[in-house]
Protein backbone atom coordinates (compact mmCIF):
# COMPACT_ATOMS: atom_id res chain seq x y z
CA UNK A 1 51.52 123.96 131.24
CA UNK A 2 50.61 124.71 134.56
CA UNK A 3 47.99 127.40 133.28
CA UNK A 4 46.78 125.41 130.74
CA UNK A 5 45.75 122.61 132.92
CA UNK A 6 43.95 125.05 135.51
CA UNK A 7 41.76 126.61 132.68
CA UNK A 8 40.54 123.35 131.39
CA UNK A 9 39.60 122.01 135.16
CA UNK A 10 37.90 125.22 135.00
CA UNK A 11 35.74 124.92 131.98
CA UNK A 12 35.00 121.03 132.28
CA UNK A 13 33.73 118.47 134.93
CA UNK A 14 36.50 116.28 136.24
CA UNK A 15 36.87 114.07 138.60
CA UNK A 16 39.49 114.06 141.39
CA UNK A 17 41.53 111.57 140.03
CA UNK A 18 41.84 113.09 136.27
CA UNK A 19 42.50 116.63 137.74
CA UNK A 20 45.05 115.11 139.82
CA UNK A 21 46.53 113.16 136.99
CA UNK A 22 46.85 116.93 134.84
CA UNK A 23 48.59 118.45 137.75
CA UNK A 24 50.94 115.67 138.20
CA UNK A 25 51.44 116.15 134.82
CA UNK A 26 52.32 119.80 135.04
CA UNK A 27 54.65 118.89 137.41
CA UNK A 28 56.72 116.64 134.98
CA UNK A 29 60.86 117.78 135.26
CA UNK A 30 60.81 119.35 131.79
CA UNK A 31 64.75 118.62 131.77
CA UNK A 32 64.36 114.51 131.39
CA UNK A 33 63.97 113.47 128.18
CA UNK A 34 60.51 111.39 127.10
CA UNK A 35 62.82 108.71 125.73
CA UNK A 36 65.28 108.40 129.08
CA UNK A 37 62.05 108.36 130.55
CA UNK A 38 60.80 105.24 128.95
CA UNK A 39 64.23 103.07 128.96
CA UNK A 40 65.46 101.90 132.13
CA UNK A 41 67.85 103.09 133.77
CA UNK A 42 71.39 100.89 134.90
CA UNK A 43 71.48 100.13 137.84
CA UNK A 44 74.85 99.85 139.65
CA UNK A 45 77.22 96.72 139.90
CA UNK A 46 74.35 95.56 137.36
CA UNK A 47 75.63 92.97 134.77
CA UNK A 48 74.60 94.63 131.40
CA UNK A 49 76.63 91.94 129.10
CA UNK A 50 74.71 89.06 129.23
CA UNK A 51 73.52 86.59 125.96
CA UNK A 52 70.67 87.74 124.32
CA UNK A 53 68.59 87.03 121.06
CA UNK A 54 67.75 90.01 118.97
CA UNK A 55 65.91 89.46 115.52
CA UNK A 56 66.86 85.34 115.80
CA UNK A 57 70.80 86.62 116.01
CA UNK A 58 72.59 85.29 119.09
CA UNK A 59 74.53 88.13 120.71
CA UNK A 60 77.11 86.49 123.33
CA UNK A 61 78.18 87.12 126.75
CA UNK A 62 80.93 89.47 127.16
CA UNK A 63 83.61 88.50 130.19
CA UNK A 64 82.90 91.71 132.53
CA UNK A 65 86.27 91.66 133.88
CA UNK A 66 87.92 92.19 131.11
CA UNK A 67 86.01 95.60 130.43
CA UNK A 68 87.54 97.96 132.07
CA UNK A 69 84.95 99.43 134.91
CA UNK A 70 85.39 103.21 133.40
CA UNK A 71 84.07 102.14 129.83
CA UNK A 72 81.26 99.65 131.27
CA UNK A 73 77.37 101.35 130.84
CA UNK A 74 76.66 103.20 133.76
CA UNK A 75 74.54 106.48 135.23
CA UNK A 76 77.52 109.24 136.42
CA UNK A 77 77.30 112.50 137.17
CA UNK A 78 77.96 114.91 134.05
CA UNK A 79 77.98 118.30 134.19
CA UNK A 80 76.82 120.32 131.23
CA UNK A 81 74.77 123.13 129.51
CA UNK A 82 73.41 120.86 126.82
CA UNK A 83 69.97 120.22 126.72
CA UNK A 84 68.84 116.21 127.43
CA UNK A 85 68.92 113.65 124.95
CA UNK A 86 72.10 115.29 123.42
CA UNK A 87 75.32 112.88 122.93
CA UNK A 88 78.58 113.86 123.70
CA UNK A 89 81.60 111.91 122.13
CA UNK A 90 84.99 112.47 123.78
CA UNK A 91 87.51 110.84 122.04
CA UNK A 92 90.54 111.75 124.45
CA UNK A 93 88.62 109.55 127.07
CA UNK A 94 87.08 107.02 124.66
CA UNK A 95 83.82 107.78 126.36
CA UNK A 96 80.19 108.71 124.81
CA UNK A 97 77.26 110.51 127.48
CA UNK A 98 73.95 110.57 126.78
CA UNK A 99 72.55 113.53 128.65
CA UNK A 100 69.95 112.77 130.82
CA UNK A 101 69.57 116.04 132.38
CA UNK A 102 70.02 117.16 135.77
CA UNK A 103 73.85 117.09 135.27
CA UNK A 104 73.57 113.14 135.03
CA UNK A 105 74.50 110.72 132.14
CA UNK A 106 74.17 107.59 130.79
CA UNK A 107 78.51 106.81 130.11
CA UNK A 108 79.25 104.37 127.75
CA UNK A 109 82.48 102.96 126.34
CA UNK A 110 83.46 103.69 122.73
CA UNK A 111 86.34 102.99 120.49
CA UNK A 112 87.10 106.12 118.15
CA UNK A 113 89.08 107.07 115.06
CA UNK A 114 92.62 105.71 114.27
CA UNK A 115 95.33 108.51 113.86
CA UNK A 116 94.31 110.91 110.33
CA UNK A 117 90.60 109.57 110.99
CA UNK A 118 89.92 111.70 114.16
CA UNK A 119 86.95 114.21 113.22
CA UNK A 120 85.07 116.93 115.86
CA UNK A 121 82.35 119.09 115.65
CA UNK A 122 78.55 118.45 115.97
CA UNK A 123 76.01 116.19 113.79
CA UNK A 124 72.41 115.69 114.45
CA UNK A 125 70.86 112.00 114.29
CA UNK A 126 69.57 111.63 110.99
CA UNK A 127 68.42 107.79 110.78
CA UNK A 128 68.82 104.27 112.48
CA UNK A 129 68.68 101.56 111.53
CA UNK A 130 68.65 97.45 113.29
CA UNK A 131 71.15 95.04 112.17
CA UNK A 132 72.55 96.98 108.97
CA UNK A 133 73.57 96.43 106.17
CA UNK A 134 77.95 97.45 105.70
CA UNK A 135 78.78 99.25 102.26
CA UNK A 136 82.32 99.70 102.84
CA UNK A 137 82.96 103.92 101.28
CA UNK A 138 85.23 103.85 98.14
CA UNK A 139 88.27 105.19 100.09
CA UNK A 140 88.40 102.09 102.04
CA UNK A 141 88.05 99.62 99.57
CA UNK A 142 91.69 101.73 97.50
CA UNK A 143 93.25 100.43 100.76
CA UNK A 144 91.86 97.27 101.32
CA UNK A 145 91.22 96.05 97.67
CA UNK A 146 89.95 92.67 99.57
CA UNK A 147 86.48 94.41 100.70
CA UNK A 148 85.82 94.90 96.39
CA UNK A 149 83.32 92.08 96.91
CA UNK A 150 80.90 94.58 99.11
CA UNK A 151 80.90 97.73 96.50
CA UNK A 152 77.41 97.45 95.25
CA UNK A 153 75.22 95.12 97.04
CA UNK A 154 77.16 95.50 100.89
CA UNK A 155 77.67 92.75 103.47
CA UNK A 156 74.24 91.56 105.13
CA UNK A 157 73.77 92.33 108.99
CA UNK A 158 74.51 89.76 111.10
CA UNK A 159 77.06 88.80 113.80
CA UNK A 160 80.46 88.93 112.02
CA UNK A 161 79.36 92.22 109.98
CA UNK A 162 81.60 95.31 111.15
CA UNK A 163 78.26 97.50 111.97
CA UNK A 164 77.15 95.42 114.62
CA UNK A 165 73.56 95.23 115.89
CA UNK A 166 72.59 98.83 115.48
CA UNK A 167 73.34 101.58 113.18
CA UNK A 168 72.75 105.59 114.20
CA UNK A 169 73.60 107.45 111.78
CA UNK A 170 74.70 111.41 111.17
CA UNK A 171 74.79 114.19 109.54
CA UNK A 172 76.01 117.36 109.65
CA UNK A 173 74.65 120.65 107.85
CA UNK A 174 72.39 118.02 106.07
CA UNK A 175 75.43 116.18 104.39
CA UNK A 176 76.17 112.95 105.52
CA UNK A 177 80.27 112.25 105.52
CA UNK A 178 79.86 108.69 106.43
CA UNK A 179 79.78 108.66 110.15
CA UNK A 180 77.87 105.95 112.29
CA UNK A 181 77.74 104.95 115.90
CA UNK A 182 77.46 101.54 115.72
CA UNK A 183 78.29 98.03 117.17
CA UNK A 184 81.29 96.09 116.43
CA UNK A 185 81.75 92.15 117.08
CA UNK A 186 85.45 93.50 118.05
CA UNK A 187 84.44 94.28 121.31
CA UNK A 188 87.99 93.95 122.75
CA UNK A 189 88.56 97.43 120.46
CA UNK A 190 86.59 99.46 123.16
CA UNK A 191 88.70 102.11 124.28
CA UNK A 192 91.32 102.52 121.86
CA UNK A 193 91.92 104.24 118.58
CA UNK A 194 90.35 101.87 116.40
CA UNK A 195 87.86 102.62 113.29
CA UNK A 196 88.03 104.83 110.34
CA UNK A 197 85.95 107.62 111.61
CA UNK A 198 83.33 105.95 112.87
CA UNK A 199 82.43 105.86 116.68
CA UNK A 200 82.23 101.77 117.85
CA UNK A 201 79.88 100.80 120.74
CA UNK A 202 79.64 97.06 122.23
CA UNK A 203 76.62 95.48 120.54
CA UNK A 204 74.62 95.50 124.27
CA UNK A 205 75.73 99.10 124.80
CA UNK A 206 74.76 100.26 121.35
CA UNK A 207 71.24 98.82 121.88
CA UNK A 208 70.89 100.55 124.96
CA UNK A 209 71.53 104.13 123.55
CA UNK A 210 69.36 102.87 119.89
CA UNK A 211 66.14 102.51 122.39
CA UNK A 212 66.74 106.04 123.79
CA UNK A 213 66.90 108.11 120.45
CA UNK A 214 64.19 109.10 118.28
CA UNK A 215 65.64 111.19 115.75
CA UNK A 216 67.05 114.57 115.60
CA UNK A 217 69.25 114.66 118.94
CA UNK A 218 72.24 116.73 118.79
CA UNK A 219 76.11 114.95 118.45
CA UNK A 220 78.84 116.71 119.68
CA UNK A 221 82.47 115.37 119.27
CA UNK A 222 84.84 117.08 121.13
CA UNK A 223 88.19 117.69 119.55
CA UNK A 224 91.24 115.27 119.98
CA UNK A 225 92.34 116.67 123.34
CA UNK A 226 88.89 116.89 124.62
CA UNK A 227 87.68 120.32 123.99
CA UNK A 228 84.52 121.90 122.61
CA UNK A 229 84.68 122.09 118.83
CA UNK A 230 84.92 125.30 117.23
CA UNK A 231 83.90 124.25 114.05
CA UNK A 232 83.84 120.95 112.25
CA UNK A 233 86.79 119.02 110.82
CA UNK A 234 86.69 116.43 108.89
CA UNK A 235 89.85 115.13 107.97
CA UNK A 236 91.25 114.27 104.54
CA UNK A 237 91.18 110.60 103.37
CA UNK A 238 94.87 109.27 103.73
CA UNK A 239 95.49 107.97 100.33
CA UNK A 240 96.08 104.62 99.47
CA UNK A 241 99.50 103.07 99.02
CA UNK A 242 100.55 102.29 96.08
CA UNK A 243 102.52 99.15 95.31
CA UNK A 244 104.71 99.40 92.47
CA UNK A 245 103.88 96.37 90.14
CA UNK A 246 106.68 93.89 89.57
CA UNK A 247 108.47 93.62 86.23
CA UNK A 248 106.73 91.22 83.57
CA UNK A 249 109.00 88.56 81.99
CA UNK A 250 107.76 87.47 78.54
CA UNK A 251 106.29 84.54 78.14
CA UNK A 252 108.99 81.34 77.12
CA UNK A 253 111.96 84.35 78.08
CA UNK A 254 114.77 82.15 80.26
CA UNK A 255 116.81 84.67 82.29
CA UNK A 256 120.29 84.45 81.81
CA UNK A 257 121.92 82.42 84.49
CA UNK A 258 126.08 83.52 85.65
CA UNK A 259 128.10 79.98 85.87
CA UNK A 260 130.55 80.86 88.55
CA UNK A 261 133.19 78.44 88.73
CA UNK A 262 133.41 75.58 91.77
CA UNK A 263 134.61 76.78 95.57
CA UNK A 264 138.02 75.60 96.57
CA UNK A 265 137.25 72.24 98.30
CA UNK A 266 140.27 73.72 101.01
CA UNK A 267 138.53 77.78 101.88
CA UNK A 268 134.87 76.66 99.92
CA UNK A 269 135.33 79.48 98.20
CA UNK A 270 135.74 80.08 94.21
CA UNK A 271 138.79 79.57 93.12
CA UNK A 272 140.93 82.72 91.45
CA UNK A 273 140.70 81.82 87.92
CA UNK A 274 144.29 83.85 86.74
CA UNK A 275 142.94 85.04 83.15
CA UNK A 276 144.61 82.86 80.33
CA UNK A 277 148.14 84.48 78.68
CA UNK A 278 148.25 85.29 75.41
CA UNK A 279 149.89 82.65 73.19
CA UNK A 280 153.54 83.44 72.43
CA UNK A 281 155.39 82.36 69.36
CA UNK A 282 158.72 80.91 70.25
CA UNK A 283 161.22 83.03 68.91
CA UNK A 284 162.90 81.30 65.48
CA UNK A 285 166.75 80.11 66.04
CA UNK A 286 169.54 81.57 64.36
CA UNK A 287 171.86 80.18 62.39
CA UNK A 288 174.62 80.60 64.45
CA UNK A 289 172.34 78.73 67.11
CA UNK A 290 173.84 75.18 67.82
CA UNK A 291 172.98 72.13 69.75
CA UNK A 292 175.70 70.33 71.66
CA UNK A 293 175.56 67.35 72.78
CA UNK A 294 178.10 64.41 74.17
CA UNK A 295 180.15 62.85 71.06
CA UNK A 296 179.93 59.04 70.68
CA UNK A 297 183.01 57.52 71.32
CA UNK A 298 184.30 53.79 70.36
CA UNK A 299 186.30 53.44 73.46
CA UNK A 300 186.17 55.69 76.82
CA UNK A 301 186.68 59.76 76.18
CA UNK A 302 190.12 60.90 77.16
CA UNK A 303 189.90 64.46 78.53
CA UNK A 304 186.12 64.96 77.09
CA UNK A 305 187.57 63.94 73.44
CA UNK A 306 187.50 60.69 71.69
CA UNK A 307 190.93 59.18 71.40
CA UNK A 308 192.23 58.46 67.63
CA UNK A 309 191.05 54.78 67.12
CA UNK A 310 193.74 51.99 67.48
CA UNK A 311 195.35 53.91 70.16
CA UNK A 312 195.18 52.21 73.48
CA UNK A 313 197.12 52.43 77.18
């Protein structure tokens, strides 16, 4: 660059203020990125969360104390071999860098994938997109049969819609698996184990990093204890649980109801109900079988016998 700029002083008439403008120009640090370049910078103890308007959508105030300081946007010092403009996810930390070079980064506060969502391994930045539009994938819809309503046409950006203000999506060896960073009205998620894959960004934050890529930037997601990736994982789709459908009763079908019998009024509970004896026949009397009973006597019995008649004392 250098070189190049010397040789065309050489050749052509300049002035001293355009020849100074090409060697300042040589001089550019070839390790900051042309878009960290042209976005500012935070600056410290600045408030980044304030109420803005973005396409005629109001995006609130967030309550800055309740962010914790380590996941609030913010310029820290980042070591690292990768080249500037890269992003680096770490989902052990819930914390996404955007490499400015110069072992500096932009730090933001992410929420990551819930447990059997967690994915590593690197994507490049394939599109983004402004207030998107959310077509829940078919895996989430077996779980959450609710979201059916969003299948073909998708739920229109706007303040309450799960993508949030900005959309960057990814790829990775040119197939896309479904994974976004994006914004999320669930701002209180930030820092925890959240979404289905996908990394979530306050809407503010999110912004910020949309304005600094252009397209083609390297993703790298570290693994789920915060190493490099070896190789990418994507992790299968837990299935959906299946609820086992309740017996039908045909229509006009009464079910059959048990009549238990009323409690004792002195425990309240059902009386013992002895089962009922068999009916015996009385047994037939004999002939010699004979029925005694007192005589009937004119006058009073004399030792248990009637006395002759016309006897008297």
């Amino acid at each position: 660059m250098f070189l190049l700029s010397r040789r065309i002083i050489g050749r052509t008439t300049l002035g001293p203020a355009a020849a100074a403008l090409l060697l300042l120009a040589a001089c550019v640090d070839p390790t900051i990125s042309p878009s960290a370049s042209n976005q500012p910078l935070p600056k410290p103890d600045e408030n980044v969360y304030v109420a803005t308007m973005d396409a005629g959508i109001e995006i609130p105030a967030l309550p800055v104390d309740k962010i914790p300081e380590s996941h609030r946007r913010q310029v820290v010092a980042y070591e690292t071999d990768q080249p500037p403009g890269t992003i680096i996810i770490n989902p052990k930390t819930k914390l996404l860098y955007y490499v400015l070079g110069k072992n500096k980064a932009i730090r933001y506060g992410i929420a990551v994938g819930k447990a059997g969502f967690e994915w590593s391994g690197e994507a490049i930045v394939s599109e983004k997109k402004p207030w998107p539009t959310w077509i829940p994938p078919k895996e989430m819809i077996a779980r959450k049969p609710e979201l059916a309503k969003y299948d073909e046409v998708g739920q229109p950006g706007g303040p309450t819609n799960p993508l949030g203000a900005r959309a960057i999506y990814l790829t990775s060896g040119g197939r896309d698996y479904g994974y976004r960073i994006h914004g999320t009205p669930e701002w209180q998620s930030i820092g925890h184990n959240a979404s289905s894959g996908c990394i979530r960004m306050i809407n503010q934050d999110v912004m910020d990093l949309y304005g600094r890529v252009t397209g083609g930037e390297k993703v790298i997601v570290l693994t789920s204890s915060g190493e490099m990736p070896k190789g990418l994982y994507i992790p299968k789709p837990p299935a959906p649980k299946v609820v086992a459908p309740k017996p039908e009763i045909p229509a006009g079908a009464v079910p059959t109801l048990k009549v238990l019998p009323p409690p004792s009024i002195a425990t309240g509970a059902a009386p013992v109900v002895a089962p009922a004896a068999a009916t015996a026949t009385p047994p037939a009397t004999t002939s010699t079988e004979t029925t005694s009973a007192a005589p009937v006597c004119k006058t009073a019995l004399v030792n248990g016998v009637c006395p002759p008649e016309g006897t008297g004392n």
